[in-house]
Protein backbone atom coordinates (compact mmCIF):
# COMPACT_ATOMS: atom_id res chain seq x y z
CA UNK A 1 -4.49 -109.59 60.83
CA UNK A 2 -2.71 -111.14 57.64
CA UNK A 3 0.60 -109.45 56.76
CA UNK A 4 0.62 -107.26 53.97
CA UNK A 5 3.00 -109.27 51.02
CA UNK A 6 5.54 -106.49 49.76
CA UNK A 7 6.57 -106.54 46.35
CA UNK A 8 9.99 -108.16 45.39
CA UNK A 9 12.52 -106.30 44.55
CA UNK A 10 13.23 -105.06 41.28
CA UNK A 11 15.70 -107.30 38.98
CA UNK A 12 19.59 -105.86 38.87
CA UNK A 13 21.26 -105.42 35.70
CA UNK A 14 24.27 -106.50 37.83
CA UNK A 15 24.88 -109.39 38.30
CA UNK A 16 25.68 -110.65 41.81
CA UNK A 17 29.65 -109.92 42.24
CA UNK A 18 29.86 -108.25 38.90
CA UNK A 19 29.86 -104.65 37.42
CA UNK A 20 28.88 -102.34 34.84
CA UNK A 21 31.79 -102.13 33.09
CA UNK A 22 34.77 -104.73 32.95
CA UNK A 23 37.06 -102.53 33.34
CA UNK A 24 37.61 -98.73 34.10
CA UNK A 25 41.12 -98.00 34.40
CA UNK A 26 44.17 -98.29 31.61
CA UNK A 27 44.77 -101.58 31.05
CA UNK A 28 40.86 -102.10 29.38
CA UNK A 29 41.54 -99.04 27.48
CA UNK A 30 44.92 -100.51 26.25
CA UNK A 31 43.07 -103.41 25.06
CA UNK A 32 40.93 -101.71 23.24
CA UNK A 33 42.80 -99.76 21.75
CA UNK A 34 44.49 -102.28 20.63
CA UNK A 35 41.62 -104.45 19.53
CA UNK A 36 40.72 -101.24 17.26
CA UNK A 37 44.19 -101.43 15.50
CA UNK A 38 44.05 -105.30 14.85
CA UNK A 39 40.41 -104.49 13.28
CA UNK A 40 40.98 -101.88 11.27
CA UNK A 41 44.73 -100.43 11.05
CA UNK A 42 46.10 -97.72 12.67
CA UNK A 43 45.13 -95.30 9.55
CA UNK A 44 41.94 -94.71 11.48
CA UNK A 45 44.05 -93.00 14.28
CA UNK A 46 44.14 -89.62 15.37
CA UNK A 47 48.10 -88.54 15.86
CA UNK A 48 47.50 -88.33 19.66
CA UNK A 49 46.71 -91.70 19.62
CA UNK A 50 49.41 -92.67 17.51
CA UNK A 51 51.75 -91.17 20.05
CA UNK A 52 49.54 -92.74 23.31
CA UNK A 53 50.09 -96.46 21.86
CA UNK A 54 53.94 -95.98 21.45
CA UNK A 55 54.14 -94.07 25.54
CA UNK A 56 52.25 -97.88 26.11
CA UNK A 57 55.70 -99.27 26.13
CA UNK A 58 57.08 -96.23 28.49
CA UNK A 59 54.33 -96.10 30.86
CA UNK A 60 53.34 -99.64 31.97
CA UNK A 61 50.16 -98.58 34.17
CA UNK A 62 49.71 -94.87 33.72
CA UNK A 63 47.34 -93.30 31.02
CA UNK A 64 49.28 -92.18 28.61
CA UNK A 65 46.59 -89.94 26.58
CA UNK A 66 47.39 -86.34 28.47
CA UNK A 67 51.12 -87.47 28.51
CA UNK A 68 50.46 -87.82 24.12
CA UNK A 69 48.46 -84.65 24.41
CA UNK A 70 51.18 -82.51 26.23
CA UNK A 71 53.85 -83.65 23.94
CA UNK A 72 52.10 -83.03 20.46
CA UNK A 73 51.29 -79.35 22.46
CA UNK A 74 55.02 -78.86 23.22
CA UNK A 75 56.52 -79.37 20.19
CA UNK A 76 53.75 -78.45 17.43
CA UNK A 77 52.98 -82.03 16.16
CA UNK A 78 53.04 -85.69 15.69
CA UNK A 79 56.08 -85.60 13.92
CA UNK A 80 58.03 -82.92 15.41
CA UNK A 81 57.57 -85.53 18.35
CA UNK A 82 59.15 -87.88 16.80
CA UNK A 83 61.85 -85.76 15.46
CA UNK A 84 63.21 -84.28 19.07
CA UNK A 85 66.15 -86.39 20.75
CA UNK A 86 65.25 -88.23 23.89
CA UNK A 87 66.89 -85.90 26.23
CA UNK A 88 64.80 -82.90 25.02
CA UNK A 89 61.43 -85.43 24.89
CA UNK A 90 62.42 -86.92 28.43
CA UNK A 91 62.70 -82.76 29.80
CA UNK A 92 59.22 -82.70 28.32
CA UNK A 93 57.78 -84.91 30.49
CA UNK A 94 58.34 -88.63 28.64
CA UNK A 95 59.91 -91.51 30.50
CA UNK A 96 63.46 -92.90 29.41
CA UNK A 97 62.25 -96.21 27.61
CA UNK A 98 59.46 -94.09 25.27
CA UNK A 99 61.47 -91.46 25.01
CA UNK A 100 64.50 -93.66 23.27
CA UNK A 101 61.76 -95.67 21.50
CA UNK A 102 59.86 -92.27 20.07
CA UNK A 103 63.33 -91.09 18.97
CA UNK A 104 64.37 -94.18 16.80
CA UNK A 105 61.34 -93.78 14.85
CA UNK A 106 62.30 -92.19 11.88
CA UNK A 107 65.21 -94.03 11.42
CA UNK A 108 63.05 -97.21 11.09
CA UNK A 109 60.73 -95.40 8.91
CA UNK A 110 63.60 -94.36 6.79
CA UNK A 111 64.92 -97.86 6.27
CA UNK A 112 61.10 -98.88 4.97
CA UNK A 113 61.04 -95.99 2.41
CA UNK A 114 64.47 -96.79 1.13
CA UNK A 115 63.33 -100.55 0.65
CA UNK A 116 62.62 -101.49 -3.24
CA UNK A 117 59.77 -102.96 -4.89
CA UNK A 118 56.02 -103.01 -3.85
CA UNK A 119 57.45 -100.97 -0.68
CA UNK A 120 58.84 -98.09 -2.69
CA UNK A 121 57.11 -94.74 -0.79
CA UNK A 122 53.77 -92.97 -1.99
CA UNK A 123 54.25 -89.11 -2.14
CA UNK A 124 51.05 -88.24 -3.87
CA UNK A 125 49.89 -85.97 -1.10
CA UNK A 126 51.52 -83.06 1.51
CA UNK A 127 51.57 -85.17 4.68
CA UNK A 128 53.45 -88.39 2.39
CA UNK A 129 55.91 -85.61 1.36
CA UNK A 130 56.57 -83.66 4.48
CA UNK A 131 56.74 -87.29 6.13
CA UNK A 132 59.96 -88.31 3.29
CA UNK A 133 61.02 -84.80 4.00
CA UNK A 134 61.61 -85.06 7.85
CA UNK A 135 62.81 -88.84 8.04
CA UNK A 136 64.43 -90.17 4.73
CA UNK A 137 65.58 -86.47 4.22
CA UNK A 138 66.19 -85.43 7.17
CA UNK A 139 69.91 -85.91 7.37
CA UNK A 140 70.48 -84.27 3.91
CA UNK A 141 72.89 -81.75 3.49
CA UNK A 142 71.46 -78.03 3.61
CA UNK A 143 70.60 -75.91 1.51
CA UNK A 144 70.29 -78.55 -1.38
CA UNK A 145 67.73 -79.17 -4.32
CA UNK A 146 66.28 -82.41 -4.50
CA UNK A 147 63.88 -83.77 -7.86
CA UNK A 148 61.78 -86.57 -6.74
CA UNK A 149 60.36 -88.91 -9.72
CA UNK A 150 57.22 -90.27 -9.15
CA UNK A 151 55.27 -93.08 -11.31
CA UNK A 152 51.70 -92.86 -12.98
CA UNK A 153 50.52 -94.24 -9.05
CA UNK A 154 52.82 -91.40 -7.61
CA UNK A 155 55.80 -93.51 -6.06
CA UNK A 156 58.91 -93.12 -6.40
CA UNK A 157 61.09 -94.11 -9.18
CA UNK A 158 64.02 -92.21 -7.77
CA UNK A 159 65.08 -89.47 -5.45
CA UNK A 160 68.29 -87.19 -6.83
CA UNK A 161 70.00 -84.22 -6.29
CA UNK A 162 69.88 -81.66 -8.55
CA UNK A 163 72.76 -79.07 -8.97
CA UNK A 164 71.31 -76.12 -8.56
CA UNK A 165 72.88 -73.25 -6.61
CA UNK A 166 70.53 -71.46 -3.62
CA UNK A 167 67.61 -69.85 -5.45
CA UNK A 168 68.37 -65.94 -5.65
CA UNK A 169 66.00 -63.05 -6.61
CA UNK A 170 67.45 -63.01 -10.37
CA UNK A 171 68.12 -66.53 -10.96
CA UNK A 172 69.88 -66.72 -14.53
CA UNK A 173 67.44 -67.59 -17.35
CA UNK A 174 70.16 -69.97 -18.10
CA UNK A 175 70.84 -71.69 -14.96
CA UNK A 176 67.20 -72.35 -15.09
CA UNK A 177 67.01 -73.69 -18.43
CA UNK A 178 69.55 -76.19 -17.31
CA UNK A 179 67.98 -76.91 -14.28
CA UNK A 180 64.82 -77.72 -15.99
CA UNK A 181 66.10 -79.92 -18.95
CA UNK A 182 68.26 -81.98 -16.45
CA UNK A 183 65.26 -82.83 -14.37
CA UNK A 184 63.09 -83.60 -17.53
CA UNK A 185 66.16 -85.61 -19.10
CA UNK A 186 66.06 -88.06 -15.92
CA UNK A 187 61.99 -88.26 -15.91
CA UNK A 188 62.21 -89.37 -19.47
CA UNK A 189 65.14 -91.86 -18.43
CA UNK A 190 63.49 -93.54 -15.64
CA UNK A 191 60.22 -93.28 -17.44
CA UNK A 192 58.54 -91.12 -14.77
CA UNK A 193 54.75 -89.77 -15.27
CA UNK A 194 55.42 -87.25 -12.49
CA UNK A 195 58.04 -84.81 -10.59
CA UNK A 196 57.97 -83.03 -7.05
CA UNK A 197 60.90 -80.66 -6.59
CA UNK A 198 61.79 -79.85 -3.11
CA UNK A 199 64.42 -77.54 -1.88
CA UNK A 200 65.87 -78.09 1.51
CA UNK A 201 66.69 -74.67 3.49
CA UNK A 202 68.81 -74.63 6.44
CA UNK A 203 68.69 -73.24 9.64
CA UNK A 204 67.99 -69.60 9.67
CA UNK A 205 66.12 -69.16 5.85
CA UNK A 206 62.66 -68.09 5.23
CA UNK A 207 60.60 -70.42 3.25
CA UNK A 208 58.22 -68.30 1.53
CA UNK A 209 61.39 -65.79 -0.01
CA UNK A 210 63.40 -68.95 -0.72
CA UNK A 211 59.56 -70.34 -2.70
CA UNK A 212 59.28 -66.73 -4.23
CA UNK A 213 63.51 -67.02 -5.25
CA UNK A 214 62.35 -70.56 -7.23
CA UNK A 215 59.27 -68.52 -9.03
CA UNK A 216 61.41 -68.69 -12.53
CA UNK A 217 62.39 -72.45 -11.85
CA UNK A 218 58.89 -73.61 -11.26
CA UNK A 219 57.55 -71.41 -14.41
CA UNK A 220 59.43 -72.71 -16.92
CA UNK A 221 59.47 -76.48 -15.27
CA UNK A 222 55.46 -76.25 -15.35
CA UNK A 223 55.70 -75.03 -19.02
CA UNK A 224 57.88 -77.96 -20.53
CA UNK A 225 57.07 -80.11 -18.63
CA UNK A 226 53.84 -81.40 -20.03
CA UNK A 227 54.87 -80.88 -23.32
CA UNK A 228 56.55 -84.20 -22.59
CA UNK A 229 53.57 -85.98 -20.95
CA UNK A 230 55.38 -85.35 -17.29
CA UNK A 231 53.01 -83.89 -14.49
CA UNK A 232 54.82 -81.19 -12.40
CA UNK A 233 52.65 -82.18 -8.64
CA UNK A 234 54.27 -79.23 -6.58
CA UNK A 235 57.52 -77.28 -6.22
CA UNK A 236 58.53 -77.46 -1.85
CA UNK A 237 60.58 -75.32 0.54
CA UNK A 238 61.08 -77.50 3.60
CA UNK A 239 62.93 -76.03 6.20
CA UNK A 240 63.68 -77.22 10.16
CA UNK A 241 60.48 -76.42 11.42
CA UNK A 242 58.19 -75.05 8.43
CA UNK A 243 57.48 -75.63 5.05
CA UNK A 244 55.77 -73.93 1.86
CA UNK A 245 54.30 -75.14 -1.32
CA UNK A 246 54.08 -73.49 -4.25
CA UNK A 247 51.22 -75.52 -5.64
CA UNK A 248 49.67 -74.09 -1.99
CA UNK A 249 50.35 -70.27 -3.47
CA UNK A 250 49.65 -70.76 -6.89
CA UNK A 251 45.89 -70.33 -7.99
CA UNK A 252 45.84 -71.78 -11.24
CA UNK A 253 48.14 -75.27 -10.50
């Protein structure tokens, strides 16, 4: 009786030794992510994974994604992140070495703002302003008004003070007056298409009374203003951990 031929087997996708995917663990994923930056800039990235490529240099072989997600869920954000000292990030749960890297971060980011030229800093939006807020600002003296002179691309021309005493319920028409001129003398002097005010609170004061205190300030700075061709873009309490805007408030900015 002849033997009954059995069918061969059916063809692997694997090949012999190989496997599905080259690589499941950390170190494929760190290429990769990596390979994603190179193609198309980090602009692309969520904040989590903003924070997981800088824990790369912390945490050689671990993945670092829950260890980005845990932080950004302990402290509130990206930034505030980067804003906490090491010993407060390391008591969080991040090693030594990112912790000391994470930390110098807005120092370095200072120094590029400050730098002249094509490299001067682009504040036409909130997350460009709270960013110049919380590094290049950061060490500022408190409470303090600040006028910030943006060109027709909305960078800055210049970053002064402006002496103006804390913002009370019955600001002086006068005081304001004063305020206002001064601010619209130095956009005409550096030849600025565009102004962002921002008042820096210390510890301890409520934003939205210290944005309600400025109410006469940004009125008459949004009614002169454009009678000199000079945009007002927004009027900002930034304090330690929150912010307003009164452009935010304001329905018909």
């Amino acid at each position: 009786m002849a033997k009954t031929k059995m069918p061969p087997p059916p063809a692997s996708s694997v090949q012999e030794g190989g496997s599905v995917f080259a690589s499941t663990g950390p170190v494929g994923h760190r290429k990769r992510m990596r390979q994603r930056v190179l193609a198309h800039g980090a602009g692309g990235l969520a904040d989590y994974e903003l924070l997981e490529m800088l824990l790369f240099y912390g945490v050689p072989r671990r993945d670092t994604k829950p260890l980005a997600k845990s932080l950004i869920n302990q402290f509130g954000s990206f930034s505030a992140v980067l804003d906490s000292v090491p010993a407060v990030l390391q008591g969080a749960g991040a090693p030594r070495g990112a912790a000391a890297l994470c930390a110098q971060l807005p120092d370095v980011a200072a120094c590029l703002v400050r730098d002249g030229g094509s490299n001067r800093a682009y504040l036409g939006d909130w997350d460009s302003l709270l960013l110049y807020c919380n590094t290049v600002l950061r060490a500022a003296e408190r409470p303090q008004m600040r006028m910030l002179l943006l060109d027709s691309r909305n960078t800055l021309l210049a970053d002064e003070q402006l002496a103006w005493a804390m913002p009370t319920a019955k600001a002086e028409a006068e005081r304001v007056q004063q305020a206002v001129a001064h601010v619209l003398q130095r956009a005409l002097e550096v030849q600025a298409s565009a102004v962002v005010s921002v008042y820096l609170a210390e510890p301890g004061q409520d934003v939205q009374t210290l944005l309600q205190n400025c109410t006469p300030f940004v009125a008459s700075l949004r009614k002169a203003a454009p009678l000199l061709a000079v945009s007002v873009h927004d009027h900002m309490v930034v304090g330690a951990s929150a912010w307003a805007s009164a452009r935010q408030m304001a329905a018909d900015w």
